[in-house]
Structures are given as C-alpha cells and as structure tokens.
Protein backbone atom coordinates (compact mmCIF):
# COMPACT_ATOMS: atom_id res chain seq x y z
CA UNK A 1 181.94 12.24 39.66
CA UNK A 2 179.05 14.95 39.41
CA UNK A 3 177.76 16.23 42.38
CA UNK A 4 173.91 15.57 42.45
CA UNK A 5 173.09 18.23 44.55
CA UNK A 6 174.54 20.56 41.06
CA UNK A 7 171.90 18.82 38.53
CA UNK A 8 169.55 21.57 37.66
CA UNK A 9 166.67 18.66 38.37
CA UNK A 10 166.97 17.78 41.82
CA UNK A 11 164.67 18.62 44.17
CA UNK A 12 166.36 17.13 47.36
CA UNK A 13 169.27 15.73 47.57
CA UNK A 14 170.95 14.15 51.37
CA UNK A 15 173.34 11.95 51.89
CA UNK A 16 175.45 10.98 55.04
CA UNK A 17 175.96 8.46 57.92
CA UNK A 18 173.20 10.04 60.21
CA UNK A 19 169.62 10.95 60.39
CA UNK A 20 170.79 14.59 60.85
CA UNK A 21 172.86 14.77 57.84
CA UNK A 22 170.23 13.10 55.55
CA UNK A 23 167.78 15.68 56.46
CA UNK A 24 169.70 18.19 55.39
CA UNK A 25 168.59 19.47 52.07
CA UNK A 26 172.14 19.63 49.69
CA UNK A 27 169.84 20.54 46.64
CA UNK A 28 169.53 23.90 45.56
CA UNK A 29 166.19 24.39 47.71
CA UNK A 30 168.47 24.32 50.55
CA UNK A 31 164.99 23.01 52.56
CA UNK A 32 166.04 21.28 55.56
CA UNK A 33 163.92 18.43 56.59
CA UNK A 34 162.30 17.47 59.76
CA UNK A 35 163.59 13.78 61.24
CA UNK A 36 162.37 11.34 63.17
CA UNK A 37 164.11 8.30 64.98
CA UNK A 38 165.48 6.79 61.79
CA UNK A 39 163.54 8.88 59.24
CA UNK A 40 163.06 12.41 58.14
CA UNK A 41 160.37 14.31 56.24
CA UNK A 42 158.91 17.51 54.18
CA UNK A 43 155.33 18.27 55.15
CA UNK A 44 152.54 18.16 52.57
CA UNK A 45 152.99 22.31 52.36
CA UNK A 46 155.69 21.41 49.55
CA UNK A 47 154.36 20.59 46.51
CA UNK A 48 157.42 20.17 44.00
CA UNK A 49 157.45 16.70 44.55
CA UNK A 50 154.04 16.15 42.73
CA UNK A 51 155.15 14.91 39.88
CA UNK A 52 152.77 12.74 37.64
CA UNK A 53 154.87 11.44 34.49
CA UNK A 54 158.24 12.14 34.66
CA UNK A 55 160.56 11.57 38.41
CA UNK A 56 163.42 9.64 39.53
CA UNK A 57 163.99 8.04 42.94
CA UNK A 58 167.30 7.41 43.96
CA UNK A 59 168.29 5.71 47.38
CA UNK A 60 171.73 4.28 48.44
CA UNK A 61 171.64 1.67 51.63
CA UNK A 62 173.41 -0.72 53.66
CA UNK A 63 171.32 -3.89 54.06
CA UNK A 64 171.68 -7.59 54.56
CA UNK A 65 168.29 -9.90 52.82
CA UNK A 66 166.68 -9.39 56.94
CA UNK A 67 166.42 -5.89 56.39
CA UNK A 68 163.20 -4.18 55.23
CA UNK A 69 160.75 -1.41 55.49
CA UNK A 70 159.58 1.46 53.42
CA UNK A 71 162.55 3.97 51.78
CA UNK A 72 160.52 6.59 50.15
CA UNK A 73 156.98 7.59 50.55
CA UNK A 74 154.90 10.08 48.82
CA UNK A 75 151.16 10.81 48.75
CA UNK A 76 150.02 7.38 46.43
CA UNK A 77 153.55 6.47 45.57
CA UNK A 78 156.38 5.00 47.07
CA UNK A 79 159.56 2.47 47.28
CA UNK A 80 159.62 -0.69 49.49
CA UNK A 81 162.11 -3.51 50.48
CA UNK A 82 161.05 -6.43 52.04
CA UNK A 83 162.68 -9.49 53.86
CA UNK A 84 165.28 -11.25 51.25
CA UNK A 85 165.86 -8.46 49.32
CA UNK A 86 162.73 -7.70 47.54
CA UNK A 87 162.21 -3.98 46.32
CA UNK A 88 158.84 -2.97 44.82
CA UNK A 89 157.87 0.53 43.59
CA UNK A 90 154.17 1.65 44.73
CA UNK A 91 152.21 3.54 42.43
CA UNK A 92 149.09 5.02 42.84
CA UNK A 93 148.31 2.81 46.30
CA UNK A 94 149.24 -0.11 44.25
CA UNK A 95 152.24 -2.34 44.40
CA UNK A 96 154.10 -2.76 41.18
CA UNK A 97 156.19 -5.49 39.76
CA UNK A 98 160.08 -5.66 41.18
CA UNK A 99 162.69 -6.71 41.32
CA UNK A 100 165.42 -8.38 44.06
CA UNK A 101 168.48 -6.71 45.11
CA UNK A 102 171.00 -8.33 43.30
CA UNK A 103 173.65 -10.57 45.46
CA UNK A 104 172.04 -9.86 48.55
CA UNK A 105 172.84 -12.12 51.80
CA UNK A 106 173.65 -12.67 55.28
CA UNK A 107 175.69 -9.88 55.45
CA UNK A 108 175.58 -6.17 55.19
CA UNK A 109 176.20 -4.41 51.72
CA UNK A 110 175.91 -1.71 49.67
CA UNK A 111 173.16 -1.15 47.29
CA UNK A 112 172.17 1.81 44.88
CA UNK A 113 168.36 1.90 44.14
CA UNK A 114 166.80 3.82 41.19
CA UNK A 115 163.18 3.97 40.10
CA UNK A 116 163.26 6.13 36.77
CA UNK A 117 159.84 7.40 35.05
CA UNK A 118 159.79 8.47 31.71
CA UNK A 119 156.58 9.34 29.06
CA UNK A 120 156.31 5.96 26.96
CA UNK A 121 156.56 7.35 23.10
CA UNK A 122 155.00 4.47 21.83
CA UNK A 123 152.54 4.81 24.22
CA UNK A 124 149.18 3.29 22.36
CA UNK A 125 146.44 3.04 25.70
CA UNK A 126 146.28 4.62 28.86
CA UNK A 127 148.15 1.80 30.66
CA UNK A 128 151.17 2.25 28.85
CA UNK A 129 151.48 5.82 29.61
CA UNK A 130 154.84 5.72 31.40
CA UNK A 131 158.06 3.44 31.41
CA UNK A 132 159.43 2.41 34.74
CA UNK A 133 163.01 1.66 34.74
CA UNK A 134 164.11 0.12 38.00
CA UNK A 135 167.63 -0.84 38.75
CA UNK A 136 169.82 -1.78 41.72
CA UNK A 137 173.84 -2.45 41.87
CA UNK A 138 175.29 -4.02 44.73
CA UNK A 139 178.30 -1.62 45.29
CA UNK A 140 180.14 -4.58 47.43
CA UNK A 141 180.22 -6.97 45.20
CA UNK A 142 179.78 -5.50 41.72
CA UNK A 143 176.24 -7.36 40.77
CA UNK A 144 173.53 -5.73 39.02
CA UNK A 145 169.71 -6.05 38.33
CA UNK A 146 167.28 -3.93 36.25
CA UNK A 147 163.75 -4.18 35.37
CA UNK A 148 161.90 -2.04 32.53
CA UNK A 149 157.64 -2.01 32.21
CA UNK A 150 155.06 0.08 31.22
CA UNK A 151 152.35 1.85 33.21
CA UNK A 152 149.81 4.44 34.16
CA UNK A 153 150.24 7.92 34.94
CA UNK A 154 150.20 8.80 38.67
CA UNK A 155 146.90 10.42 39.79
CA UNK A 156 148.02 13.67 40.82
CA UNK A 157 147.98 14.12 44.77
CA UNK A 158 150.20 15.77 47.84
CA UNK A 159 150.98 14.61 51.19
CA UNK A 160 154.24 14.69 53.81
CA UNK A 161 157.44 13.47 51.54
CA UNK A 162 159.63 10.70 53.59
CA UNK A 163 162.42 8.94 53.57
CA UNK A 164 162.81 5.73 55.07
CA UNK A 165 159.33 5.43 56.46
CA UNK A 166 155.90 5.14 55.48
CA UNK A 167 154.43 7.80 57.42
CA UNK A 168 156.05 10.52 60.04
CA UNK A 169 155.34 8.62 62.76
CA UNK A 170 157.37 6.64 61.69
CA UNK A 171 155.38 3.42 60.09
CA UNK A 172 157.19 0.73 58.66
CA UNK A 173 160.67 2.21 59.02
CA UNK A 174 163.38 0.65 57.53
CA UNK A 175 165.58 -1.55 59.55
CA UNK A 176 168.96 -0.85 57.69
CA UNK A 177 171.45 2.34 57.42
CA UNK A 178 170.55 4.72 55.08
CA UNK A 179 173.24 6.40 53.10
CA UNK A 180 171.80 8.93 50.67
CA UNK A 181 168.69 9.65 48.82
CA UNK A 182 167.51 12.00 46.27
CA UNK A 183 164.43 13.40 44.26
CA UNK A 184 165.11 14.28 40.65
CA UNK A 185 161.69 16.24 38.41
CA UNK A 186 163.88 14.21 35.24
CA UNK A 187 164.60 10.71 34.25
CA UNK A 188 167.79 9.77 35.00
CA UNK A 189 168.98 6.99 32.65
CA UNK A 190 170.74 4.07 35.02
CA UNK A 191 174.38 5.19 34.04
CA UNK A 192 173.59 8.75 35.10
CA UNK A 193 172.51 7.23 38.43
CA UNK A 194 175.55 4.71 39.10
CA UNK A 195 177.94 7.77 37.42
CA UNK A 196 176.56 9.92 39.98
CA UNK A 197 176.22 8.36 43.22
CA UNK A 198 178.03 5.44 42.74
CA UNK A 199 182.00 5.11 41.38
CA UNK A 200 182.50 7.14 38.13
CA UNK A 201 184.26 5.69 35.30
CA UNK A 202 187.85 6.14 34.54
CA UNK A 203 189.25 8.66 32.32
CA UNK A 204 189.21 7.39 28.53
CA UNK A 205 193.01 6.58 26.94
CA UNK A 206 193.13 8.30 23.55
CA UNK A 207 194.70 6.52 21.09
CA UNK A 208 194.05 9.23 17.96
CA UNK A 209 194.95 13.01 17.23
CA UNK A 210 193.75 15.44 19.60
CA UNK A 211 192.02 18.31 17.97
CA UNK A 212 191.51 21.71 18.78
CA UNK A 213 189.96 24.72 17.65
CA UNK A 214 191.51 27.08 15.44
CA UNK A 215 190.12 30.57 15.83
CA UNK A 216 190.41 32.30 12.37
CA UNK A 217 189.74 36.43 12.48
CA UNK A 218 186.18 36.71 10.34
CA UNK A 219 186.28 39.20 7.23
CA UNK A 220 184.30 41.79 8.94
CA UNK A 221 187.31 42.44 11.04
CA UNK A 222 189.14 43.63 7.76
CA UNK A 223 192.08 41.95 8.60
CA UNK A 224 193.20 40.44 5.45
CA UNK A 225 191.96 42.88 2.97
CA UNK A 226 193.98 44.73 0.77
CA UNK A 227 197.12 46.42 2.09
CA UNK A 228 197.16 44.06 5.12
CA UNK A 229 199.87 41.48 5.43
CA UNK A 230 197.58 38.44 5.45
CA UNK A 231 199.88 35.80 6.11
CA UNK A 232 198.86 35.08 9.34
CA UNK A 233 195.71 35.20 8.46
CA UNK A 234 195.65 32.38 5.39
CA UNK A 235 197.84 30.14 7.55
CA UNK A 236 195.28 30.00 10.41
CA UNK A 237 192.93 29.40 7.67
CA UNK A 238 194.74 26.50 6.82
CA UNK A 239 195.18 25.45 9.86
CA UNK A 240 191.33 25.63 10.95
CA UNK A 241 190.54 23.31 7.53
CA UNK A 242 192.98 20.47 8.55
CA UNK A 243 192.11 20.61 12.18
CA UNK A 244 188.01 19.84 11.16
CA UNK A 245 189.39 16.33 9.24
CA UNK A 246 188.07 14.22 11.70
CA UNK A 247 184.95 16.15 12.46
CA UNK A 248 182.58 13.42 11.46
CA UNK A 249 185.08 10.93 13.13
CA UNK A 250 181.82 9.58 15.71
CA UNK A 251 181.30 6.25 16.31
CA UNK A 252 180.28 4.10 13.35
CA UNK A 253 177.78 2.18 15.06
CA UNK A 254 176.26 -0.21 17.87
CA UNK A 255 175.27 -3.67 17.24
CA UNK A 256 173.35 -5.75 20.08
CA UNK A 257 172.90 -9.10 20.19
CA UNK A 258 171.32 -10.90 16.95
CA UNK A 259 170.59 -14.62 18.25
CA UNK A 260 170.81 -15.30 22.06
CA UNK A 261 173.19 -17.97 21.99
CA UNK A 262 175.46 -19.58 19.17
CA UNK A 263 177.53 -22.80 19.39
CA UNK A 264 181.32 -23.99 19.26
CA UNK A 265 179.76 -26.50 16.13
CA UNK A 266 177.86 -23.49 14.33
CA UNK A 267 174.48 -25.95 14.58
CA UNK A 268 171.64 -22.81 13.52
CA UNK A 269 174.14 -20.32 12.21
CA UNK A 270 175.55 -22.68 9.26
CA UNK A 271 173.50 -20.51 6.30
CA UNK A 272 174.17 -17.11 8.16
CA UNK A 273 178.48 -18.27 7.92
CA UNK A 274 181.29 -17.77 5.24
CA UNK A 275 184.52 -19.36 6.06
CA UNK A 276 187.87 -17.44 6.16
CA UNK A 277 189.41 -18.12 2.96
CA UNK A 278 192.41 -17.25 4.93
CA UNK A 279 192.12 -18.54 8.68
CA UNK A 280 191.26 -22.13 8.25
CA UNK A 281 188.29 -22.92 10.86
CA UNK A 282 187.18 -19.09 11.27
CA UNK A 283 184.09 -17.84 10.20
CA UNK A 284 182.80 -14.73 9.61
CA UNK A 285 179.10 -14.35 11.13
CA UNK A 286 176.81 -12.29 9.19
CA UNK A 287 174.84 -11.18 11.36
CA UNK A 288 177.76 -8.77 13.03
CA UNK A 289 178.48 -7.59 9.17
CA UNK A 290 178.27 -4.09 8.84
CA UNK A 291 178.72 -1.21 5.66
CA UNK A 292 179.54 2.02 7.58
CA UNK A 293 181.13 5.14 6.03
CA UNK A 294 184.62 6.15 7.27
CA UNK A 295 185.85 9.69 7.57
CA UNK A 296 188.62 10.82 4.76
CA UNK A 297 190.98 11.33 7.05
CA UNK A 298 190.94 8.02 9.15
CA UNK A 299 192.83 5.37 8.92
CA UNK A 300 192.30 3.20 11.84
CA UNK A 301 189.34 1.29 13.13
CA UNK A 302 189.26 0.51 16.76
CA UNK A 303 186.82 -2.12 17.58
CA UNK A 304 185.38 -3.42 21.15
CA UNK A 305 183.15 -6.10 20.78
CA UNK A 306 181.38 -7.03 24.64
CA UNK A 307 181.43 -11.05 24.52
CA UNK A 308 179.78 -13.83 26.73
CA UNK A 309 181.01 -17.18 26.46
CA UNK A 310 179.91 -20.23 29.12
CA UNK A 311 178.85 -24.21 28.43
CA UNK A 312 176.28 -26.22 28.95
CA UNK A 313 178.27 -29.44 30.22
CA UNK A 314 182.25 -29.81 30.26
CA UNK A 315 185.25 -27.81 30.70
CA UNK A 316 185.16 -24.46 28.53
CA UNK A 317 186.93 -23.96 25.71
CA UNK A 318 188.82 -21.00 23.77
CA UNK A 319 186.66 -18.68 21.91
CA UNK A 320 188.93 -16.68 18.95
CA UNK A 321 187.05 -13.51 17.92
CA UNK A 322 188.83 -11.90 15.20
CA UNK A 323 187.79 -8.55 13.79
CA UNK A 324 188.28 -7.45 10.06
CA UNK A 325 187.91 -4.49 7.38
CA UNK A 326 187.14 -5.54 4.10
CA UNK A 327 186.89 -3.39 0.55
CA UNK A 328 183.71 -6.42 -0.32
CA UNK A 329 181.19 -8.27 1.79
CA UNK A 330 183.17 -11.41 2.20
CA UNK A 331 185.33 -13.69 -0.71
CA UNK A 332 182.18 -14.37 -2.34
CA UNK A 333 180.30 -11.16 -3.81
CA UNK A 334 181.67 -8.35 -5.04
CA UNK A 335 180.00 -5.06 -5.63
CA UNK A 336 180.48 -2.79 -8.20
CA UNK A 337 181.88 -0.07 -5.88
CA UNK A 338 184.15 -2.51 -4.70
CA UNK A 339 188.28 -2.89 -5.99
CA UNK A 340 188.87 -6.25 -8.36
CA UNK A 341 191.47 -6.99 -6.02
CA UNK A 342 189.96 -7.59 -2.52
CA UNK A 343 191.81 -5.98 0.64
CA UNK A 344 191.20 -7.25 3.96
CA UNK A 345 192.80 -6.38 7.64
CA UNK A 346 192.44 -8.27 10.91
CA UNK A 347 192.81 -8.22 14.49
CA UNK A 348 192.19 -11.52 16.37
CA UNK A 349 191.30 -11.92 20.03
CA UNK A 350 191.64 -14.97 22.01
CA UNK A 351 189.68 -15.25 25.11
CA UNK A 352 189.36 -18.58 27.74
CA UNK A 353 186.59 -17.89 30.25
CA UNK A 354 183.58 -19.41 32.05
CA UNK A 355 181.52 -15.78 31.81
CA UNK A 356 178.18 -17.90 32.98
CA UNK A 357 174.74 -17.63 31.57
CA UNK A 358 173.61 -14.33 33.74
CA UNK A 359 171.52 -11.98 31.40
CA UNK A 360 174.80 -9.25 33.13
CA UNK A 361 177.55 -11.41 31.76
CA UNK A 362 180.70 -11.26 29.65
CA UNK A 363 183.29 -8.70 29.32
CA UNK A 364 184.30 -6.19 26.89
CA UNK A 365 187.54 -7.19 24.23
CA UNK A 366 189.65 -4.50 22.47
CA UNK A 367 191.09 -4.97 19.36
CA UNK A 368 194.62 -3.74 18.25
CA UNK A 369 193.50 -1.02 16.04
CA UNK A 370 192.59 -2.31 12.85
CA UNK A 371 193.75 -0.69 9.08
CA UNK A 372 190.84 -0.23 6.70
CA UNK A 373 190.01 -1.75 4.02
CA UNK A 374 188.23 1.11 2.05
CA UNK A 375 186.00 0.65 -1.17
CA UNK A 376 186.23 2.75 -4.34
CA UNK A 377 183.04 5.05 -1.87
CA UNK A 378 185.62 5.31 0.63
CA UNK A 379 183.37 2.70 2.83
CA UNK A 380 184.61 -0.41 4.48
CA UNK A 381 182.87 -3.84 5.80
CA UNK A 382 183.27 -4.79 9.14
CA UNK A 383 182.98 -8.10 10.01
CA UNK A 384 183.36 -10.53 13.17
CA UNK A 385 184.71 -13.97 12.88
CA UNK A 386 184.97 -16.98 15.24
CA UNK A 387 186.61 -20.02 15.74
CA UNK A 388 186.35 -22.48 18.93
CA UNK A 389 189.39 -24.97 19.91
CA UNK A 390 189.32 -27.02 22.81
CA UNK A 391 192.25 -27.00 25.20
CA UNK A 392 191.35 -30.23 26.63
CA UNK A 393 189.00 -31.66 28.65
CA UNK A 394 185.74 -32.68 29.16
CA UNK A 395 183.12 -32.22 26.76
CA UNK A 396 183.16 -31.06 23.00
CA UNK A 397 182.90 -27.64 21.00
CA UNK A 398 179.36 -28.09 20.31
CA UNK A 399 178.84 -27.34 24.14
CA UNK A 400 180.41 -24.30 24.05
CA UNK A 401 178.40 -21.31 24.14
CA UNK A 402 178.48 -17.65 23.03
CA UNK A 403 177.04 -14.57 22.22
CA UNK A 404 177.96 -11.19 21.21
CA UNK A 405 176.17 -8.41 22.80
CA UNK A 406 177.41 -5.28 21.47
CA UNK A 407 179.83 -3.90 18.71
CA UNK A 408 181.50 -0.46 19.49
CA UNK A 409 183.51 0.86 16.37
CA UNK A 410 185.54 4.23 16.27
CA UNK A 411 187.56 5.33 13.34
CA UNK A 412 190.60 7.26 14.28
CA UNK A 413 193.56 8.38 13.09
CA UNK A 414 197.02 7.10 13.68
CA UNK A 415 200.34 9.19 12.82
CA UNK A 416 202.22 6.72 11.28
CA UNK A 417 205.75 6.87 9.69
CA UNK A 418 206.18 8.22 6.01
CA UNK A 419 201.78 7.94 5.55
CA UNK A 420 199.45 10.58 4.24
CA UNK A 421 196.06 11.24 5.78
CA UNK A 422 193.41 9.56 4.28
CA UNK A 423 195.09 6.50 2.88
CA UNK A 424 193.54 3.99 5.15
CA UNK A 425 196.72 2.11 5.23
C-alpha cells in the first residue's frame, strides 16, 4: 500500500482515530491544523488549496444512513452527506448531482469517499469544462458506487479549508467518526484512491519467464576490440538478445461489454453466432472476436474474461464460457494469411451463480493457459464461446441471463518439455 502522505500531489494528508491526529498535517507541508470540537481547519492565509480544474477529495468515515453533516469545505466548494446516506459534492455554492453511499444502514461502517476533477478533453462548451468522478466503497461490506458528469470550472476563490464542518465554528458538523482525509492538486483515478487508502491488491502469481536485464559493456569501453579476449563479451551479447524476446509481450487487449444482456436461447444474438463445429451447443459470439498480434516468442495465451450471469424468473442455470485461439475467424472463412488446415485450442470454464443484475456484478474467470493457434502473420483469433444447460429446476434457458464485461488477454511464455521458443505449441 502507498503511503499518501509520499505522493508528490498531496497537499494535506491526516488520518487517525482523533480530532488531534487528523489535524496533524502527514503531507509534506508538515502544516498542522487548528481543531475544533469534532473538526479542524487551515485559515484562508493558505492558498494551495485553490485549485480551479484539476483536485481530488478523499475522505474515509464511519457512518450509519442517521449520520450527516458537511466533510470538506472550501471557499465555494465542498462535500456533504446527508441523512440515509446521501453524499453530494458542492461546487461553486451550488449542489451537484450524487450519489448514495453504497450498502449503507442501521449500523456503523466504513466508507471511502472520493470526488476526482479532471479537464474534460472533449470538452465542446463551457459547461463541460471538467469531469467529476465520484465514488464511494463500503469497506465493511465490499459494495461500491460511482458516478461520472461533466461540469464548470470552479470560480477561483480562498477562504478557511475544513474538514468535517462547514465553517470553523463549527456549522453543520458531521455526526459520525472521521478516519482520514486528504487534499490531492491531481486526479486520482478511483483505483489509486481504494489502492491507497483502502486494502491494496495482492501480489500478482506469474505464470511466464521472468526477465531481466542483461548489461552488455558498450564499444566505447574497447573491450572487445582487437587483442581482447571477447568471449565474455559476445556471450552477454547473446544473452541480452534472448532476454528482450518477450519485450512486446503487453497485454493484447481489453474488450468491454458489446450488448448489455444476452440470453440462455441466443434470441438477438442469432446473426452475430457460429456454432462450434466441435462442441455441439457452443457458440462462438462475435462480438468478443478479436485479431491481435502475438509476440515470436510466446506460446501461451492466458485469458480472464469478468462475467455476470443472473435470471429473470427461475432457478439459474450453468453458463460454459470456453475460450479459444484460432489460425481463421471461425470454420467458415478463411483468409489468405490463414493455414488450409485450420488449428484451434480451447479452454472451457464452467460457472453456476446467481451474480444479480447490479451495474457492480459478476466475477472475474481464468482460463488454463491457452496454446495458440498462429496464422501464416504469426497472428491468432481469439474468440469466446457459450453454451447454457440447465441443472434442473424452475424456469428455462431463455431466462437465463449474461453478459461479458471485459476481456483481459496476456501472451506468455511457458517452458515446456522438448519445445522451442516461438512455436506456439
């Protein structure tokens, strides 16, 4: 987990389990605040918190949906919460659009709050200036809710910076316990945030070839030239070309959602399906059909695909996701730079769950790691197909629900037995 208080954009940064603590400044301004009954504060003398297109407000609080009051205040803007859990930026005097903590109830949990402002790109009027992102995860019991609009810029202005009131008297305090807040001159993307003050994720399993640098002595040195025993010299050569191999190894790309919802009976997706010459009832989806490039020296795919599957009526059924390489876009077409005789590889995933309809659904499936199936370009197809059986029940297939959300693919490579690099096999 980073330490915020080390990000080269915060401007304060407390955290702990009393008004003291909070107040003490852990950025690298080391500027202590001044606190009140429940709140603390920066007079209007420091003005590194006036910030017009570009902040991020962070806050992380215990609560139950009785709680309220103001969390961060700031000349014309500002963060509220009000009774059942509703949270509502304020920009420019105004009260923006919001959004409620997710999960929230009778009982005291633990929320992190983020309100992220960024300069829109695309911006095309004065109103869509900025993007607000504003997101909230309930640390208790794992929910999540995010919001994302565009806006006007803030009107430049300075005043006393406070947490956890509206005003340092004390106005509209907030009734909960405060746990940490900070003030970042950045946008913080909403996995920075949870990565930062919330749980960071586990350390990744590698399933390739770890790589590292091979330092190879340059010519100026002379080392090599004539007379020298260069030897040494070649071999780290050598050694530095085989160790780049996998150097364009990155991911092979991301594919959201294409239709919100598909069914067991394939009713809307029957022109946009081929069936699996070779699974009988599977069928690959088009719209998850990708041509991606694989590097020489790869010969595994490893594929996550992040899958939500719930009904309508009934009890669910099975959804089988299987994942395959082919050398040609299916058993129908082939390409010139495709091989006469077609080569395909699959990895199949079976997977029984109720995920729900939530727009924060479904969970991620790994596929054993898949050979490829190159073309004569040294490309391969990737494909996703499905099948849905019932296990029993009520209710049929065509009440079954899914949808695929996103496609993660990683070429790798795997030592294998009695195999040269770059075979695919």
């Amino acid at each position: 987990m980073v330490a915020p208080q080390t990000i080269a954009d915060t401007l304060y940064y407390g955290a702990g389990a009393s008004i003291a603590a909070l107040a003490t400044d852990l950025s690298q301004y080391l500027d202590n605040q001044t606190t009140g009954a429940s709140w603390h504060y920066e007079p209007s003398t420091a003005p590194r918190f006036n910030l017009t297109t570009e902040w991020t407000i962070d806050v992380v609080i215990t609560c139950d949906n009785t709680d309220s009051g103001r969390l961060y205040n700031y000349s014309n803007i500002g963060l509220r919460l009000s009774a059942a859990g509703a949270l509502e930026p304020i920009l420019n005097g105004v009260v923006q659009t919001g959004i409620t903590l997710p999960g929230i109830g009778a009982t005291d949990e633990q929320f992190i709050i983020s309100w992220a402002v960024r300069p829109n790109p695309d911006t095309t009027v004065a109103g869509d200036a900025l993007i607000t992102e504003l997101t909230a995860w309930n640390l208790t019991d794992g929910q999540y809710e995010t919001l994302v609009y565009t806006h006007v810029v803030r009107t430049s202005g300075t005043a006393d910076q406070i947490w956890w009131a509206s005003s340092i008297a004390g106005a509209n305090a907030f009734t909960g316990a405060p746990n940490a807040c900070r003030f970042s001159s950045a946008y913080h993307t909403p996995t920075e945030t949870y990565e930062e003050l919330g749980v960071a994720s586990s350390a990744p399993t590698l399933v390739g070839v770890d790589r590292t640098e091979v330092v190879v002595p340059p010519r100026s040195t002379g080392i090599g030239d004539d007379g020298h025993y260069a030897g040494p010299v070649h071999a780290r050569a050598a050694a530095a070309s085989a160790s780049n191999d996998l150097r364009q190894a990155g991911g092979l790309g991301l594919s959201l959602r294409s239709r919100p919802t598909h069914r067991g009976d394939r009713v809307g997706d029957g022109p946009w399906t081929i069936e699996d010459p070779d699974v009988a009832g599977s069928y690959l989806y088009l719209h998850w059909l990708r041509y991606v490039p694989v590097p020489p020296a790869a010969n595994r795919l490893r594929v996550r695909a992040l899958v939500q599957q719930w009904r309508t009526v009934g009890d669910h059924d099975t959804v089988i996701t299987t994942a395959l390489t082919l050398s040609q876009p299916g058993p129908v077409y082939r390409p010139p730079s495709s091989p006469i005789t077609p080569r395909v590889h699959r990895q199949t995933v079976s997977r029984l769950n109720n995920d729900t309809s939530g727009a924060t659904s479904g969970a991620w499936i790994t596929f054993d790691l898949l050979r490829i199936a190159r073309d004569t370009r040294g490309w391969t197809y990737v494909a996703l197909a499905f099948r849905v059986t019932s296990p029993g029940g009520a209710g049929t297939t065509a009440d079954q629900l899914w949808t695929i959300k996103a496609i993660e693919i990683d070429p790798i490579f795997l030592v294998v037995d009695d195999q040269q690099p770059g075979l695919g096999g």
